[in-house]
C-alpha atoms as a PDB file:
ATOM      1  CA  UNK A   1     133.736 108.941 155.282  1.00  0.00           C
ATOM      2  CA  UNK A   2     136.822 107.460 154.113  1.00  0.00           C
ATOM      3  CA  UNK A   3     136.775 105.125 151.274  1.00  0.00           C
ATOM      4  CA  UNK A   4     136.349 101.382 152.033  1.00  0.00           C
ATOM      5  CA  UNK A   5     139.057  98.826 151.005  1.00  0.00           C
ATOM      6  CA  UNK A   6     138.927  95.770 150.937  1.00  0.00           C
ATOM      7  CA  UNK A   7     142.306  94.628 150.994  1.00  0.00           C
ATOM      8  CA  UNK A   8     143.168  94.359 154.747  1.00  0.00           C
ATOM      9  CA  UNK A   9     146.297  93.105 155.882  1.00  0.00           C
ATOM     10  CA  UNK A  10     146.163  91.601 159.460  1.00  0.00           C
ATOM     11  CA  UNK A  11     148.673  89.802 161.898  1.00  0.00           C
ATOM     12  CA  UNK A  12     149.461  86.355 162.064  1.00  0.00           C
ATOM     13  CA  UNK A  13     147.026  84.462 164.952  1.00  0.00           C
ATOM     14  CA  UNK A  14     146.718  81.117 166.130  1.00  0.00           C
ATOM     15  CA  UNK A  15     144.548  79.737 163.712  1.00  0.00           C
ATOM     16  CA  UNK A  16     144.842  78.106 160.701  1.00  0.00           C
ATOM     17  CA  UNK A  17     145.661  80.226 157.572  1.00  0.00           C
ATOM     18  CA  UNK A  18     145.699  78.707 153.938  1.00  0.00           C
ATOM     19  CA  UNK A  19     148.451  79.812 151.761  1.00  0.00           C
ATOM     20  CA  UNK A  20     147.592  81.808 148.042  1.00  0.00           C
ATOM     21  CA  UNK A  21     149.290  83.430 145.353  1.00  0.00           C
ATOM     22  CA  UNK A  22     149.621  87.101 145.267  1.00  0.00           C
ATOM     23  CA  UNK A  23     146.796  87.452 142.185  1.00  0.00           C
ATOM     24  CA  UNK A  24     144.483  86.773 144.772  1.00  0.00           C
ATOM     25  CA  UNK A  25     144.481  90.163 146.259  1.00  0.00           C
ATOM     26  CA  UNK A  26     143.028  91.342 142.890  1.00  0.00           C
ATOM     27  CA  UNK A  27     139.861  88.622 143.785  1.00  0.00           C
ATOM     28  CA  UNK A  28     139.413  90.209 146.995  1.00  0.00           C
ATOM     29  CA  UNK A  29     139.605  93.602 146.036  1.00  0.00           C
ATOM     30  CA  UNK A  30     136.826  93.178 143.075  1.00  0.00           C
ATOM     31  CA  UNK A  31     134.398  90.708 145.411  1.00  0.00           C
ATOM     32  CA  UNK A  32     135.009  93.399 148.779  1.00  0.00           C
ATOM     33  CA  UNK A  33     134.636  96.399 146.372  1.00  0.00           C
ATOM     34  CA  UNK A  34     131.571  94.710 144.933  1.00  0.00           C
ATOM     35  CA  UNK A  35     130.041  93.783 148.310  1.00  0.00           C
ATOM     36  CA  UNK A  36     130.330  97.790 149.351  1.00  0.00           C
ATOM     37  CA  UNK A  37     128.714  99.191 146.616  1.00  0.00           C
ATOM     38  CA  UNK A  38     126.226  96.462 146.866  1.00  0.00           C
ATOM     39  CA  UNK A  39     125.261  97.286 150.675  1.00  0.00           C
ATOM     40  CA  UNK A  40     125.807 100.757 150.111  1.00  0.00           C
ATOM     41  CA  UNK A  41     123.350 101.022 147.208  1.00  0.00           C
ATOM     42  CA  UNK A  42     120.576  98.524 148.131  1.00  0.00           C
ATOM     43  CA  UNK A  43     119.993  99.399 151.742  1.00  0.00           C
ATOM     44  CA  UNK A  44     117.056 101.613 151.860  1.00  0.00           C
ATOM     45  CA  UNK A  45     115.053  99.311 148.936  1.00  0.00           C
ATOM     46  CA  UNK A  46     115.463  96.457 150.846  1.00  0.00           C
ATOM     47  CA  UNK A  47     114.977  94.684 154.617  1.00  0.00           C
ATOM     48  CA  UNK A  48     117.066  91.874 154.266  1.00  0.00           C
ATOM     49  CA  UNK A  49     120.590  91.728 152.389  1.00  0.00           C
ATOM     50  CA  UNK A  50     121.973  87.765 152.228  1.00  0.00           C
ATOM     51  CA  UNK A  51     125.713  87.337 151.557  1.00  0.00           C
ATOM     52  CA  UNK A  52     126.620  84.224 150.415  1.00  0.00           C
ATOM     53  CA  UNK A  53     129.357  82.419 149.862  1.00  0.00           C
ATOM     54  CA  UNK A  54     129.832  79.027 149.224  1.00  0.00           C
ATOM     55  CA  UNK A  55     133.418  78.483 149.445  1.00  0.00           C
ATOM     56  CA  UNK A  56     134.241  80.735 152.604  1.00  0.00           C
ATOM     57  CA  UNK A  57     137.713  79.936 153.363  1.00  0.00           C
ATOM     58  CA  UNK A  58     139.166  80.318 156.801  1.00  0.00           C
ATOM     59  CA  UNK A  59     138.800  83.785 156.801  1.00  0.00           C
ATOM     60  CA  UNK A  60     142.278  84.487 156.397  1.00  0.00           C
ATOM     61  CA  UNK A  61     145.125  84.049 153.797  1.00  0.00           C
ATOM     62  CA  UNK A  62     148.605  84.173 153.497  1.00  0.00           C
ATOM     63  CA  UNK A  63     150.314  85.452 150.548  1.00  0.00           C
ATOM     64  CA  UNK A  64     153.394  82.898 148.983  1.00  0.00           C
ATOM     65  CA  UNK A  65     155.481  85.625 147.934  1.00  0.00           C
ATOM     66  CA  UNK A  66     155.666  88.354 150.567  1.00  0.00           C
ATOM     67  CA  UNK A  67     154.445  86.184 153.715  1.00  0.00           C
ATOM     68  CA  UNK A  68     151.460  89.147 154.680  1.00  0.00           C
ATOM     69  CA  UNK A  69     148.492  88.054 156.159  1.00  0.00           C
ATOM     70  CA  UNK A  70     145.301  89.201 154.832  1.00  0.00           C
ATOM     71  CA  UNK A  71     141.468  88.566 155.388  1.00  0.00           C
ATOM     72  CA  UNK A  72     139.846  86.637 152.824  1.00  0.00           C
ATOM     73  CA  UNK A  73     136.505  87.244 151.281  1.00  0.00           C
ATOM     74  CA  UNK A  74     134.160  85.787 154.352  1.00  0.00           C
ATOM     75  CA  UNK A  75     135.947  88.160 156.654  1.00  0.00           C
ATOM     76  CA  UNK A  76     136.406  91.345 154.030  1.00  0.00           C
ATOM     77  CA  UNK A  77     132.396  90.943 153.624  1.00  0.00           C
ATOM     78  CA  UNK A  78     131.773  91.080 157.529  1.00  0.00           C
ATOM     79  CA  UNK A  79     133.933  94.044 157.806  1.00  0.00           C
ATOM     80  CA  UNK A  80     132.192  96.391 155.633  1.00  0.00           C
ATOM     81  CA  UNK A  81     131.072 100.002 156.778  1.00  0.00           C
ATOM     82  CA  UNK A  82     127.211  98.481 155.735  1.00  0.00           C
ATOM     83  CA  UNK A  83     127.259  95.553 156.291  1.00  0.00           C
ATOM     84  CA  UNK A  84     124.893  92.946 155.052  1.00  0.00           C
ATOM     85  CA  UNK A  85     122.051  91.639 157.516  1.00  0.00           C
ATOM     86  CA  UNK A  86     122.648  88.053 156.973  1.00  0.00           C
ATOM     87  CA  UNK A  87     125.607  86.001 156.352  1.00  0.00           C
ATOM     88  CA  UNK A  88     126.028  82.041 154.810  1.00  0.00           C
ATOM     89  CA  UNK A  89     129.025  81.070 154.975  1.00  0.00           C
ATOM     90  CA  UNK A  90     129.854  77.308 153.549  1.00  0.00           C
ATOM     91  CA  UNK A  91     133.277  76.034 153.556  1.00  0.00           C
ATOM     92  CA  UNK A  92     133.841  71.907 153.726  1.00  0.00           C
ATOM     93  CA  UNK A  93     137.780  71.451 154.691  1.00  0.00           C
ATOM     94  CA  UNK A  94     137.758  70.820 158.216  1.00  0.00           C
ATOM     95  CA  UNK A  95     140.817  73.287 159.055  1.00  0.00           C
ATOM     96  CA  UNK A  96     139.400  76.396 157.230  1.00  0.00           C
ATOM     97  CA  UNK A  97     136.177  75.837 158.919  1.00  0.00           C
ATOM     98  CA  UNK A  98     137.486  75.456 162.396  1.00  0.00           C
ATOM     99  CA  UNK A  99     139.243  79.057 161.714  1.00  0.00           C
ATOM    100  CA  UNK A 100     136.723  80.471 160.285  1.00  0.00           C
ATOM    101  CA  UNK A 101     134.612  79.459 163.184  1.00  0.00           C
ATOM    102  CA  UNK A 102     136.855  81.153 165.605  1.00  0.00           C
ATOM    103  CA  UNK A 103     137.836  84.241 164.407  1.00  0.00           C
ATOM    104  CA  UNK A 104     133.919  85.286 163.626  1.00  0.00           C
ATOM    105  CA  UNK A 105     133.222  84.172 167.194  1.00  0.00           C
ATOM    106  CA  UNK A 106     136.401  86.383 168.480  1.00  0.00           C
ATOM    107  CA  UNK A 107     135.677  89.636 166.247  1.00  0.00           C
ATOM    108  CA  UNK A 108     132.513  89.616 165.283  1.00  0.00           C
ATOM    109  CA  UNK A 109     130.008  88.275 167.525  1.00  0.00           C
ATOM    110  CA  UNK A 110     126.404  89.072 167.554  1.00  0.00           C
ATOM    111  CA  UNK A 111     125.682  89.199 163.928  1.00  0.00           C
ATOM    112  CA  UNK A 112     123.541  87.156 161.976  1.00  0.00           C
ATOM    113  CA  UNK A 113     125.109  84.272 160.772  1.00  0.00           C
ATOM    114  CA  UNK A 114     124.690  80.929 159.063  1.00  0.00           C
ATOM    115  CA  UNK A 115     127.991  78.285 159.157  1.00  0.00           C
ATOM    116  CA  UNK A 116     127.734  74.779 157.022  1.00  0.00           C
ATOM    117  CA  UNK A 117     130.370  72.617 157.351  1.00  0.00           C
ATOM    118  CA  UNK A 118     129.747  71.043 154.137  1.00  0.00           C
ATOM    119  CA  UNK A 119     130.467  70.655 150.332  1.00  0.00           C
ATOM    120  CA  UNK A 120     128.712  73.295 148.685  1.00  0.00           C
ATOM    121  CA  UNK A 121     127.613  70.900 146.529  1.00  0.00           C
ATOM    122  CA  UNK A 122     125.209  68.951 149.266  1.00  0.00           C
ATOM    123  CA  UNK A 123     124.684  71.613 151.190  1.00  0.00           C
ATOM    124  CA  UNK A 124     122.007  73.396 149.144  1.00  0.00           C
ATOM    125  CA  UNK A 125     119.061  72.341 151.204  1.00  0.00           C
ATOM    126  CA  UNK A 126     121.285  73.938 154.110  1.00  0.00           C
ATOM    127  CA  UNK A 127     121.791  77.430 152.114  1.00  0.00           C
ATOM    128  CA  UNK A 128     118.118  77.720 151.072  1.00  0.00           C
ATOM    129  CA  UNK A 129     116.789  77.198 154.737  1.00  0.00           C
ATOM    130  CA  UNK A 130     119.184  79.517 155.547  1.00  0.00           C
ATOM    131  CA  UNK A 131     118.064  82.948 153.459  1.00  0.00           C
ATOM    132  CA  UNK A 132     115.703  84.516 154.926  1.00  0.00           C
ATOM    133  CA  UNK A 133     111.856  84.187 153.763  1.00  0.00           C
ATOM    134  CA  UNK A 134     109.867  86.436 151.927  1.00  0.00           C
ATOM    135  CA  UNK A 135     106.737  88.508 152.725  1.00  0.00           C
ATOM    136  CA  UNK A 136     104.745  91.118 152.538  1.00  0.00           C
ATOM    137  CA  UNK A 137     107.164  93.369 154.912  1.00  0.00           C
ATOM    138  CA  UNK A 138     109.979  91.233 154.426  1.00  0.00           C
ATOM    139  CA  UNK A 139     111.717  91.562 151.426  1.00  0.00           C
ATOM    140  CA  UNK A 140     115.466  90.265 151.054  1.00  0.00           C
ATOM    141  CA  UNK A 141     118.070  90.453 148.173  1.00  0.00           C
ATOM    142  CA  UNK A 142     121.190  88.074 148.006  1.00  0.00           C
ATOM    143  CA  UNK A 143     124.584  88.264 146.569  1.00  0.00           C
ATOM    144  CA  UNK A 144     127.005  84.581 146.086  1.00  0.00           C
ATOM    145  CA  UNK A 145     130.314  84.513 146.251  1.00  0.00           C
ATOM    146  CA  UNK A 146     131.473  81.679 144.451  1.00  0.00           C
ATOM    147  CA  UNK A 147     135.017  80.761 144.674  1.00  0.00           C
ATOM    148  CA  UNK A 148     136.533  77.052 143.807  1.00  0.00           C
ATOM    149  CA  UNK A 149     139.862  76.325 142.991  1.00  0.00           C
ATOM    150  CA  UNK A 150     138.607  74.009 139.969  1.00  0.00           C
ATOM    151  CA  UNK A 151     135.556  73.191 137.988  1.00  0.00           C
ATOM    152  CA  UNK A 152     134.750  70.599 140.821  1.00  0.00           C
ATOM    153  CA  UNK A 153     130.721  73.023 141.232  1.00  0.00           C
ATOM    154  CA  UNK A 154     127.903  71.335 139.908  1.00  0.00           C
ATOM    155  CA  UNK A 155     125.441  73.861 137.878  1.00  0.00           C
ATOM    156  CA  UNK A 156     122.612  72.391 139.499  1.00  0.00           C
ATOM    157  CA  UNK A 157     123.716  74.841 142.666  1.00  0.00           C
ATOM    158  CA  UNK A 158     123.516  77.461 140.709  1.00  0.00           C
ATOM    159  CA  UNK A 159     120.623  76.530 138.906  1.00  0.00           C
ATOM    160  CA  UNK A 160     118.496  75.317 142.422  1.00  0.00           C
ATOM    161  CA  UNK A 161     119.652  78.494 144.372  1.00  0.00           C
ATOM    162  CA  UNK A 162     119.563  81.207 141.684  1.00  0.00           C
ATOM    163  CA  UNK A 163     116.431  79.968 139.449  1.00  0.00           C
ATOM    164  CA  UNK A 164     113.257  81.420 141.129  1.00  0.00           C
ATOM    165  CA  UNK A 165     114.822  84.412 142.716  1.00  0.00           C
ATOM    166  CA  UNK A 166     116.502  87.761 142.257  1.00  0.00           C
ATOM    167  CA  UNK A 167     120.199  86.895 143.419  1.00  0.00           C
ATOM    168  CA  UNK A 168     123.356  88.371 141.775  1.00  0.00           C
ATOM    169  CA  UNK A 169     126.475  85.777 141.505  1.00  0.00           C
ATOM    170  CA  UNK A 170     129.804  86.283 141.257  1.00  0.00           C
ATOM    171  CA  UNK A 171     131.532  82.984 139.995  1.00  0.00           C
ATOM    172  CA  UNK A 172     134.908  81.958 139.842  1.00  0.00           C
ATOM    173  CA  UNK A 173     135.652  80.088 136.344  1.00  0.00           C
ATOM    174  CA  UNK A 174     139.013  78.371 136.724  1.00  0.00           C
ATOM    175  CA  UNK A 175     138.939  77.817 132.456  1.00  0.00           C
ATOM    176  CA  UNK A 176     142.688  77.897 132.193  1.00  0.00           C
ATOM    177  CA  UNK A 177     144.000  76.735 135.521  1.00  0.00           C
ATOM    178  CA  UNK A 178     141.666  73.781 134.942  1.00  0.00           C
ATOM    179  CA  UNK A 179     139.751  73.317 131.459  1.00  0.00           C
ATOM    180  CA  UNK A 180     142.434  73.643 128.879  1.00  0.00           C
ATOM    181  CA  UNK A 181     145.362  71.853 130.741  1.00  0.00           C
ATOM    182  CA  UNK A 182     142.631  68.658 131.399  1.00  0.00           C
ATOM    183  CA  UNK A 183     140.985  69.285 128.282  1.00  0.00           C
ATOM    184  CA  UNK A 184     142.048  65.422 126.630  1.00  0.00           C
ATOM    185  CA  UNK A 185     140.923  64.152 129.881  1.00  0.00           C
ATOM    186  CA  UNK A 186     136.965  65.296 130.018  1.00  0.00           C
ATOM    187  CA  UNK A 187     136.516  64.550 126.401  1.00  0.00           C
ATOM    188  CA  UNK A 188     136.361  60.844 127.245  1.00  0.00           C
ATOM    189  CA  UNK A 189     133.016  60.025 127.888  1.00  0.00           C
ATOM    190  CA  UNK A 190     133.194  58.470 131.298  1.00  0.00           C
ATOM    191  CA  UNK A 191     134.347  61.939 132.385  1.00  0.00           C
ATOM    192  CA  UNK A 192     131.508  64.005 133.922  1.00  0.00           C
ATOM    193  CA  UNK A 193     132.681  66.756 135.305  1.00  0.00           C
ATOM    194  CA  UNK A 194     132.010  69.380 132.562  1.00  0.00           C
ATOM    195  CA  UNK A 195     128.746  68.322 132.091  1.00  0.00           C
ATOM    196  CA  UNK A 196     127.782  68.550 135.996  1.00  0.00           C
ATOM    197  CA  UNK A 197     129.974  72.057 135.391  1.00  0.00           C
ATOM    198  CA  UNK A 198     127.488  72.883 132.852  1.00  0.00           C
ATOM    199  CA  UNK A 199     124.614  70.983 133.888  1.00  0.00           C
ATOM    200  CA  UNK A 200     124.906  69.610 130.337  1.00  0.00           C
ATOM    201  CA  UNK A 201     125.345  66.148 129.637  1.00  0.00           C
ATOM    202  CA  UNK A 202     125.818  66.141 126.224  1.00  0.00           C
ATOM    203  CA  UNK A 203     128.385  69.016 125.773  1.00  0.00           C
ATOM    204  CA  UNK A 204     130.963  66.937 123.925  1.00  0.00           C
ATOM    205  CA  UNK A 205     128.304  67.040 120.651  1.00  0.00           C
ATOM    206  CA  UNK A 206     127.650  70.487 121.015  1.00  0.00           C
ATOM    207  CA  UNK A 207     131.440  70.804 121.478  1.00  0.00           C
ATOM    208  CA  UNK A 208     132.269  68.835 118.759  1.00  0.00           C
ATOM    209  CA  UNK A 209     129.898  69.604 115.947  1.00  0.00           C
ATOM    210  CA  UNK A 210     130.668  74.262 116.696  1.00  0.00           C
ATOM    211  CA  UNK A 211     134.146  73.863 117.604  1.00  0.00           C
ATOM    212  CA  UNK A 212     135.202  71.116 115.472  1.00  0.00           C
ATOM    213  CA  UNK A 213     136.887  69.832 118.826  1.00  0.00           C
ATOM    214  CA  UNK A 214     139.801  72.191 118.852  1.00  0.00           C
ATOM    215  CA  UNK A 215     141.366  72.636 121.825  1.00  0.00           C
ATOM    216  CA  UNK A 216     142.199  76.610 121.523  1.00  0.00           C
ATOM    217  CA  UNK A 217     138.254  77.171 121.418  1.00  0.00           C
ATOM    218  CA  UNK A 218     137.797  74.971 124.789  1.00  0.00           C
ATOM    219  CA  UNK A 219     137.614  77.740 127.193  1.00  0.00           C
ATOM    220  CA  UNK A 220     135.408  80.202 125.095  1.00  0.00           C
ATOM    221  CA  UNK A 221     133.166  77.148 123.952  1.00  0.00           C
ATOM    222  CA  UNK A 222     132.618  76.706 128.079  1.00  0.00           C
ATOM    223  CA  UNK A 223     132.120  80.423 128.967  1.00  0.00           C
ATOM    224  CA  UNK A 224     129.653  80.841 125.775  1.00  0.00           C
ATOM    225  CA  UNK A 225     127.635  77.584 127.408  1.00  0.00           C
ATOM    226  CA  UNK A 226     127.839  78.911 131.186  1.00  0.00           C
ATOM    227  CA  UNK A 227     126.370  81.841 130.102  1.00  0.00           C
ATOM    228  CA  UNK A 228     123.092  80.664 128.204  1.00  0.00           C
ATOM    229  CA  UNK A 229     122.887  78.312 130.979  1.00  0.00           C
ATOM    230  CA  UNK A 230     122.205  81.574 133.099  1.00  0.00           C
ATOM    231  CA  UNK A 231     120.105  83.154 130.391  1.00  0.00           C
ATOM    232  CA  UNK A 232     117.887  80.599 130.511  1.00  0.00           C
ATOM    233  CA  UNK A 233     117.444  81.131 134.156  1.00  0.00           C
ATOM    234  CA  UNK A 234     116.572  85.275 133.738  1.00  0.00           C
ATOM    235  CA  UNK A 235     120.386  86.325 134.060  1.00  0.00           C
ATOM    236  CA  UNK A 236     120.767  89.449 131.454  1.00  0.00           C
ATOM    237  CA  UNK A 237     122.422  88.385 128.405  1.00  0.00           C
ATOM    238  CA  UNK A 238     125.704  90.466 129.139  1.00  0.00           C
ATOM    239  CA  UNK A 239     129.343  88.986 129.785  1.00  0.00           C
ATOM    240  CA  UNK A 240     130.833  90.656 132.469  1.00  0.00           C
ATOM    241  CA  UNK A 241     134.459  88.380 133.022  1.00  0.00           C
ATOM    242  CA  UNK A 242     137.306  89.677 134.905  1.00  0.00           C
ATOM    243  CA  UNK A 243     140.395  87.905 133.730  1.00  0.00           C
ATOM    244  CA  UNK A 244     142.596  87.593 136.169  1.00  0.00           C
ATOM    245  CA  UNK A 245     146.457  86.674 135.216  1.00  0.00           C
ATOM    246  CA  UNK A 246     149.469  85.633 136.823  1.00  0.00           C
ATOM    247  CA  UNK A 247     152.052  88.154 138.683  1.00  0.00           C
ATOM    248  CA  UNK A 248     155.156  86.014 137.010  1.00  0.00           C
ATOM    249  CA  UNK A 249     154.452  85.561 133.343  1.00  0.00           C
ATOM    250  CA  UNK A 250     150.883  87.331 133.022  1.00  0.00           C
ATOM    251  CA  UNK A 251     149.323  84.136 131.922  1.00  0.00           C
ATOM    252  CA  UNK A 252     145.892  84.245 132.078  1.00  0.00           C
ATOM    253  CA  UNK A 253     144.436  81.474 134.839  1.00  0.00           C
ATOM    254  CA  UNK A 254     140.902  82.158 135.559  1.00  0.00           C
ATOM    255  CA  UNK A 255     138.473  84.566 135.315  1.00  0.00           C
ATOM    256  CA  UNK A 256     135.303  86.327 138.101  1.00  0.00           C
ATOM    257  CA  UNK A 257     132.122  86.260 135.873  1.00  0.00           C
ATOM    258  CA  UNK A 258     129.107  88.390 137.136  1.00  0.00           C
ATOM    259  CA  UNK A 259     125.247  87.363 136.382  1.00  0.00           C
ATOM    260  CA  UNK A 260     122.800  89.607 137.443  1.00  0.00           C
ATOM    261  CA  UNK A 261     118.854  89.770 136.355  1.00  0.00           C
ATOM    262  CA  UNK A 262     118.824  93.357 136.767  1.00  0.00           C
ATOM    263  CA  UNK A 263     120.758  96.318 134.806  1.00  0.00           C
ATOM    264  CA  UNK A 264     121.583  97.483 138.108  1.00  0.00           C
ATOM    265  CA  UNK A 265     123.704  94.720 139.437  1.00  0.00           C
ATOM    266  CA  UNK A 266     125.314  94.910 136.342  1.00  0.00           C
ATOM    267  CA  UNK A 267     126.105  98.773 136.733  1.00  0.00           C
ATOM    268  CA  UNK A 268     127.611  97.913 139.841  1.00  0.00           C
ATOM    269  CA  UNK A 269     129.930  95.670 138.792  1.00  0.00           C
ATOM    270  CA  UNK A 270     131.422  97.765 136.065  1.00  0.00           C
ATOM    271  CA  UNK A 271     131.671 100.428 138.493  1.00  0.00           C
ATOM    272  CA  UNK A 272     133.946  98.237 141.073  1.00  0.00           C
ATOM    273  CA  UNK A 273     135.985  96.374 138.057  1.00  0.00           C
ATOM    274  CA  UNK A 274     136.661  99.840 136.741  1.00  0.00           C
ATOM    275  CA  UNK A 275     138.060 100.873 139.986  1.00  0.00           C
ATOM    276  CA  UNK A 276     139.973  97.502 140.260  1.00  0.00           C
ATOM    277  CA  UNK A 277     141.875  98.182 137.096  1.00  0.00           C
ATOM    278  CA  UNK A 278     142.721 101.779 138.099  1.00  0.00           C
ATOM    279  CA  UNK A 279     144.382 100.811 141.458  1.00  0.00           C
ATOM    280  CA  UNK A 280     146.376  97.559 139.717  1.00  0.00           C
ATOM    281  CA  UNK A 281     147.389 100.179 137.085  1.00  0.00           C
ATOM    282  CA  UNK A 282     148.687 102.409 139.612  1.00  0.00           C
ATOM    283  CA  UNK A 283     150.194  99.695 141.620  1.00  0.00           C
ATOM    284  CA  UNK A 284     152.497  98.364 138.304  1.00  0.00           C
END
């Protein structure tokens, strides 16, 4: 069988298609090589596999500097050679949904899946009634795909969906596109976002009194916090961040962090970033 990849360039239709910058072709290569191994390697242990993802896109996305057409995570996950056997898909601008929408009803119709046109934020209730329940015969494992373009994603999310339940995440940490360049501006303390980001209201102390406020430490100070956020959840105590960087000046701009509360997740994950980094190396 020949090898799945998860970079799959389409033609132009009549729907709508976002614009992106050419990094994120690495993003869809690590969360579609992650997704195969994942289906691949879980399908006999278990009856139900959930993909999630909580920022779904419209399914497709142009790339700035070469004009190609590619599908975006939502579609790269339904086109896998295993696929999953349940799909939530949650995606809140209007135009992306409406896409979305339409292309899943034009090429892949009959599977099982969930659409929410809402913010993932208030859409929780949605996503929970929308995995599948346990049982006795009925066993299901989930993966998220989370994927914002800032730290506008309240913990709580994470915390409501991922606390009780065996569910590997993949999260998008924009904590140089967005935390260091607005770093003056959530310090002030009628600024919540970090602490709904955290689901820690009183970060700036914590902040303050190990970093000494220092604005070089900000981004490690909120990947350090993320994380024993999720060890206090079960997530293994293991960082597992996938820098990604600009094409143009190789600036660093966010990174893919991976949770998992089993060694095996985690196995997985090193396996596809491993892989990732040998095709971008060959592709320099």
């Amino acid at each position: 069988m020949e090898k799945f990849n998860p970079l799959m360039q389409v033609e132009k239709d009549e729907f709508f298609i976002p614009e992106v910058r050419k990094w994120s072709l690495e993003k869809y290569r690590l969360v579609g090589g992650f997704c195969d191994i994942f289906t691949t390697g879980m399908k006999n242990l278990w009856n139900q596999l959930v993909y999630i993802d909580l920022y779904a896109g419209a399914g497709f996305a142009k790339i700035k500097e070469t004009g190609k057409v590619y599908k975006s995570s939502s579609l790269i996950a339904l086109s896998l050679p295993i696929p999953f056997t349940k799909y939530i898909f949650c995606e809140k601008d209007p135009y992306c949904f409406s896409a979305l929408k339409s292309r899943i009803a034009r090429d892949f119709s009959g599977i099982n899946i969930t659409l929410i046109n809402k913010d993932s934020n208030l859409a929780i209730n949605d996503v929970l009634s929308a995995i599948p329940p346990f049982g006795i015969n009925n066993t299901q494992l989930p993966f998220c795909f989370v994927d914002p373009y800032s730290l506008d994603f309240d913990f709580n999310t994470i915390r409501t969906i991922g606390n009780k339940r065996l569910m590997d995440f993949l999260i998008l940490q924009a904590l140089h596109m967005d935390a260091n360049r607005n770093l003056i501006k959530y310090l002030k303390e009628k600024n919540d976002k970090i602490a709904c980001y955290l689901g820690m209201d009183k970060w700036r102390e914590d902040f303050k009194l190990d970093y000494k406020g220092y604005s070089n430490n900000f981004v490690k100070f909120l990947a350090e916090q993320y994380q024993k956020q999720m060890v206090n959840m079960g997530y293994l105590n293991e960082r597992n961040m996938h820098q990604i960087r600009s094409n143009e000046r190789n600036l660093p701009l966010y990174y893919l962090s991976f949770y998992s509360k089993h060694p095996r997740g985690l196995q997985f994950f090193k396996e596809v970033e491993k892989r990732t980094t040998a095709q971008l190396r060959l592709e320099i």
